[in-house]
C-alpha atoms as a PDB file:
ATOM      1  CA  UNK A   1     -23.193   2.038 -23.713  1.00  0.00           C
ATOM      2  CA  UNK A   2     -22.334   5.512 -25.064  1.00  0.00           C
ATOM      3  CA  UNK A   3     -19.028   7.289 -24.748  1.00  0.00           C
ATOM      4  CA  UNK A   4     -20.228  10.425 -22.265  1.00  0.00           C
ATOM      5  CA  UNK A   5     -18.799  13.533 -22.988  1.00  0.00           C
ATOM      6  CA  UNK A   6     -19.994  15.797 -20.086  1.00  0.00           C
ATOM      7  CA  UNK A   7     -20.039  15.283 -16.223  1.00  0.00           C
ATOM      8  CA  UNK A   8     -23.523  16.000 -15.991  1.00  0.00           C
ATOM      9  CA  UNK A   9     -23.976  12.445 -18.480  1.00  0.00           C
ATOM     10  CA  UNK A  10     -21.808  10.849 -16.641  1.00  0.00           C
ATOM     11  CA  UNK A  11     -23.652  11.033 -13.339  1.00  0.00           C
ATOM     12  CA  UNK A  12     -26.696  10.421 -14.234  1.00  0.00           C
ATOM     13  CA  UNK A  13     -25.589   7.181 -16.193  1.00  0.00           C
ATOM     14  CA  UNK A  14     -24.241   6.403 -12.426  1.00  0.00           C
ATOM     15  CA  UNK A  15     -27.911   7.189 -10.645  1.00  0.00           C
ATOM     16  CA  UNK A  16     -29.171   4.664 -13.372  1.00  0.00           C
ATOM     17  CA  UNK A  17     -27.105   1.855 -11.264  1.00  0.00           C
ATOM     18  CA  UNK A  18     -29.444   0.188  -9.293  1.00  0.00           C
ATOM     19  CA  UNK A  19     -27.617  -2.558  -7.559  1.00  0.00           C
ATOM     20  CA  UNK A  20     -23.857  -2.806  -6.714  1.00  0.00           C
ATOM     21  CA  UNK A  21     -21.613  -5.615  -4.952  1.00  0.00           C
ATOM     22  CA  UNK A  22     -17.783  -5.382  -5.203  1.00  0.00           C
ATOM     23  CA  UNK A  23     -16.182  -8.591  -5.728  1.00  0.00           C
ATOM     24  CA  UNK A  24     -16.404 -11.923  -7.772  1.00  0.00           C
ATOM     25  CA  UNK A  25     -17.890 -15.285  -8.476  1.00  0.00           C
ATOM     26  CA  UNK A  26     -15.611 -17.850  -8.390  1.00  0.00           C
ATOM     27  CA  UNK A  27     -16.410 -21.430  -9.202  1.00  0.00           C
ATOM     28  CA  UNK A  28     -16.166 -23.972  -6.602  1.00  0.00           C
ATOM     29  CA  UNK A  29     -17.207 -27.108  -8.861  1.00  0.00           C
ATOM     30  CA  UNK A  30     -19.586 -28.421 -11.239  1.00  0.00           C
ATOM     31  CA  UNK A  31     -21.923 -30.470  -9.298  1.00  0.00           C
ATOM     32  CA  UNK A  32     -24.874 -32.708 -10.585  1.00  0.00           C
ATOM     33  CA  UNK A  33     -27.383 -29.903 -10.579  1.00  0.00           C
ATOM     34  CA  UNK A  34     -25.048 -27.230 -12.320  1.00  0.00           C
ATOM     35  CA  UNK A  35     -21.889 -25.397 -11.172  1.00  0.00           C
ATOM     36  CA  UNK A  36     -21.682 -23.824  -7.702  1.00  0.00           C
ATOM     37  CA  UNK A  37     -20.285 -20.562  -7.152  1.00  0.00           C
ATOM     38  CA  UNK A  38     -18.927 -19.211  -4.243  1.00  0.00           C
ATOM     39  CA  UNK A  39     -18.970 -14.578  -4.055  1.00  0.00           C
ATOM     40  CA  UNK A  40     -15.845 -13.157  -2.808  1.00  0.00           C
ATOM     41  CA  UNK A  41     -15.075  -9.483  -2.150  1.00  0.00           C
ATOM     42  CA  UNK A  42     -12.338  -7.977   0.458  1.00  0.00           C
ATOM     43  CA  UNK A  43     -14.355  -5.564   2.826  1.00  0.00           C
ATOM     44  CA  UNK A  44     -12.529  -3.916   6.066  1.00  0.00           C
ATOM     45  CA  UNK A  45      -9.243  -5.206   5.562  1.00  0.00           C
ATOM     46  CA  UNK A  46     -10.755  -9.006   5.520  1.00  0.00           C
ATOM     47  CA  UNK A  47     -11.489 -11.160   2.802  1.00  0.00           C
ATOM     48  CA  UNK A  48     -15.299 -11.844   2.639  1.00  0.00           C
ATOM     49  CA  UNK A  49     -17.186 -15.061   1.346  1.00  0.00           C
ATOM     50  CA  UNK A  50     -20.168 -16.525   0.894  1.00  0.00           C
ATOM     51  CA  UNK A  51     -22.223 -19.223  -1.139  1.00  0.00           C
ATOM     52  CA  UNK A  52     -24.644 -18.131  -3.812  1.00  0.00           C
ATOM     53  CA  UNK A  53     -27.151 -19.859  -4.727  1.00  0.00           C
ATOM     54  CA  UNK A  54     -28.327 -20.672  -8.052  1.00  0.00           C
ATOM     55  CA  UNK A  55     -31.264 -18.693  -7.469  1.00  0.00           C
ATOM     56  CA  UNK A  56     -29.329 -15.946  -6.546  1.00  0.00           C
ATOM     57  CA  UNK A  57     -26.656 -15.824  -9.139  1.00  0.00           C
ATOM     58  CA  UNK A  58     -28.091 -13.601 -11.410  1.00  0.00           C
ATOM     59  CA  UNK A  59     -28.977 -11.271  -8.537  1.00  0.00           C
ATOM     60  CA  UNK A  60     -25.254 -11.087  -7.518  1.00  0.00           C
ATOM     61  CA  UNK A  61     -24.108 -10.786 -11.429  1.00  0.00           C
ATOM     62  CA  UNK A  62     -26.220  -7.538 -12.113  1.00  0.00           C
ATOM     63  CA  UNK A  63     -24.746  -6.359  -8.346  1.00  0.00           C
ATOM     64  CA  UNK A  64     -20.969  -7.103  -9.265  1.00  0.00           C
ATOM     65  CA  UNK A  65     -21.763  -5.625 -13.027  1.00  0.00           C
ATOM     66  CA  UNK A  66     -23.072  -2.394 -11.390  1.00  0.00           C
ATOM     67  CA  UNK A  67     -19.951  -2.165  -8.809  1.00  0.00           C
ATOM     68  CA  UNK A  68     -17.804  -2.607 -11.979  1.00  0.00           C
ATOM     69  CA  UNK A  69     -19.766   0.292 -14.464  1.00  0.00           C
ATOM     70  CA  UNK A  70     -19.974   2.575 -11.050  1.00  0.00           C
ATOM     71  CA  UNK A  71     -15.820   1.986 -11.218  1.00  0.00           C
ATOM     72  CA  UNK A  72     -15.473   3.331 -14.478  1.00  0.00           C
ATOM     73  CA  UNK A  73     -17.939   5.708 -14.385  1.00  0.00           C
ATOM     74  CA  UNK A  74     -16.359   7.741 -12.009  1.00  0.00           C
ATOM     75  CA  UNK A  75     -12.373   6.748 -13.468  1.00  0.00           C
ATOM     76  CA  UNK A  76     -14.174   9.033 -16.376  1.00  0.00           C
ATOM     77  CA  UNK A  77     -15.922  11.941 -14.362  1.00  0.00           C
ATOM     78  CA  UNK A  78     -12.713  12.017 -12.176  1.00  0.00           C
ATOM     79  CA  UNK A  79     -10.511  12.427 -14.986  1.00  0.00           C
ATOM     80  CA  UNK A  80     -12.975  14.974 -17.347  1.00  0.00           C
ATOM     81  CA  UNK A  81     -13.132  17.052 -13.869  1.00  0.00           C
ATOM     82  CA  UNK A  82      -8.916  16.946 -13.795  1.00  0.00           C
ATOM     83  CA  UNK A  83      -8.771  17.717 -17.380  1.00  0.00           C
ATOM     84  CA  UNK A  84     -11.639  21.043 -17.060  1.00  0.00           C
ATOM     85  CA  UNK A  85      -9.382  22.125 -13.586  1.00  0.00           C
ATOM     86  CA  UNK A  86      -5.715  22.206 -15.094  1.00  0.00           C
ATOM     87  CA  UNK A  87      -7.456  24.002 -18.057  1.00  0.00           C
ATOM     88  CA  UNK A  88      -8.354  26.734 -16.272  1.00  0.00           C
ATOM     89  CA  UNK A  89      -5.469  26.601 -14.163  1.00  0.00           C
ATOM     90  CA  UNK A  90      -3.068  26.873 -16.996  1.00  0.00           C
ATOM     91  CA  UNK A  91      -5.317  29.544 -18.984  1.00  0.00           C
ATOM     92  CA  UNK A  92      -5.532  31.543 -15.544  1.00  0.00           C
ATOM     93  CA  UNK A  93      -1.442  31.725 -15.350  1.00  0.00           C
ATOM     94  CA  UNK A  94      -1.061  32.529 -19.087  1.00  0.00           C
ATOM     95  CA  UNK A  95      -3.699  35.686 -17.808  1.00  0.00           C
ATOM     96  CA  UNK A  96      -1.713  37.063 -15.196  1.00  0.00           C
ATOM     97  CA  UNK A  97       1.140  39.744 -16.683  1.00  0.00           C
ATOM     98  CA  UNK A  98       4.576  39.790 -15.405  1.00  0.00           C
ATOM     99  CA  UNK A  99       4.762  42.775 -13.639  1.00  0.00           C
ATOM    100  CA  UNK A 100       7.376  44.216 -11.524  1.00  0.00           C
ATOM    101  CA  UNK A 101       6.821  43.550  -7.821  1.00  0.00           C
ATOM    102  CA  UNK A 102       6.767  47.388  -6.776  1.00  0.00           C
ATOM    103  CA  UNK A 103       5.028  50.383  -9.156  1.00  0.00           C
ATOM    104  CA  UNK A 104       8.233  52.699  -9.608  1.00  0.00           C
ATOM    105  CA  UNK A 105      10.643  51.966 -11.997  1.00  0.00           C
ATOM    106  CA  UNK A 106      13.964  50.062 -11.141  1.00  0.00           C
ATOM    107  CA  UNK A 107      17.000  51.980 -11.374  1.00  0.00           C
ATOM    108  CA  UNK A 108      20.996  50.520 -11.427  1.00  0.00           C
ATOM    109  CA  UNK A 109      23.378  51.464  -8.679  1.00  0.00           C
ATOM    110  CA  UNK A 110      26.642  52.716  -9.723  1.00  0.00           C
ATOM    111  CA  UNK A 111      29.464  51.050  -8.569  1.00  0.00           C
ATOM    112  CA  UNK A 112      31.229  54.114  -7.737  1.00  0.00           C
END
């Protein structure tokens, strides 16, 4: 995967995504026919499970790979868009002059 360097990469490397399942595979055991896998993921305050099949598994791989390259994808547009917005802010403060609040000049009172 390439290192993006502009929002505009970033997103569309997200609309590439096609499938996306938060969560994991865990391994229940090794049976006779192969391992068994269970998919967990915590969804409304709950944690979620449910058996995959072996037919499935590389269906629900590709999903949790997505949900995990979606993640990062947008950890980088999120921060590239922070970075461009306190650029601007800080070049937009270094622009504005200190000026005196009022357009006449300030004079000292005497103490007399």
């Amino acid at each position: 995967m390439t290192n993006p360097t502009s929002p505009q990469s970033i997103l569309q490397q997200i609309a590439q995504i096609q499938s996306m399942m938060p969560g994991k595979l865990c391994l229940l055991r090794q049976g006779p026919n192969g391992p068994y896998f269970n998919h967990q993921s915590w969804e409304h305050g709950k944690n979620c499970s449910c058996y995959v099949t072996q037919e499935k598994l590389p269906d629900f791989q590709k999903a949790i790979q997505g949900y995990q390259q979606f993640q990062q994808l947008t950890q980088q547009y999120a921060q590239l868009i922070i970075d461009k917005t306190r650029g601007e802010l800080e070049a937009g403060s270094k622009k504005k002059n200190r000026r005196p609040n009022s357009s006449s000049p300030r004079t000292r009172k005497s103490s007399n």
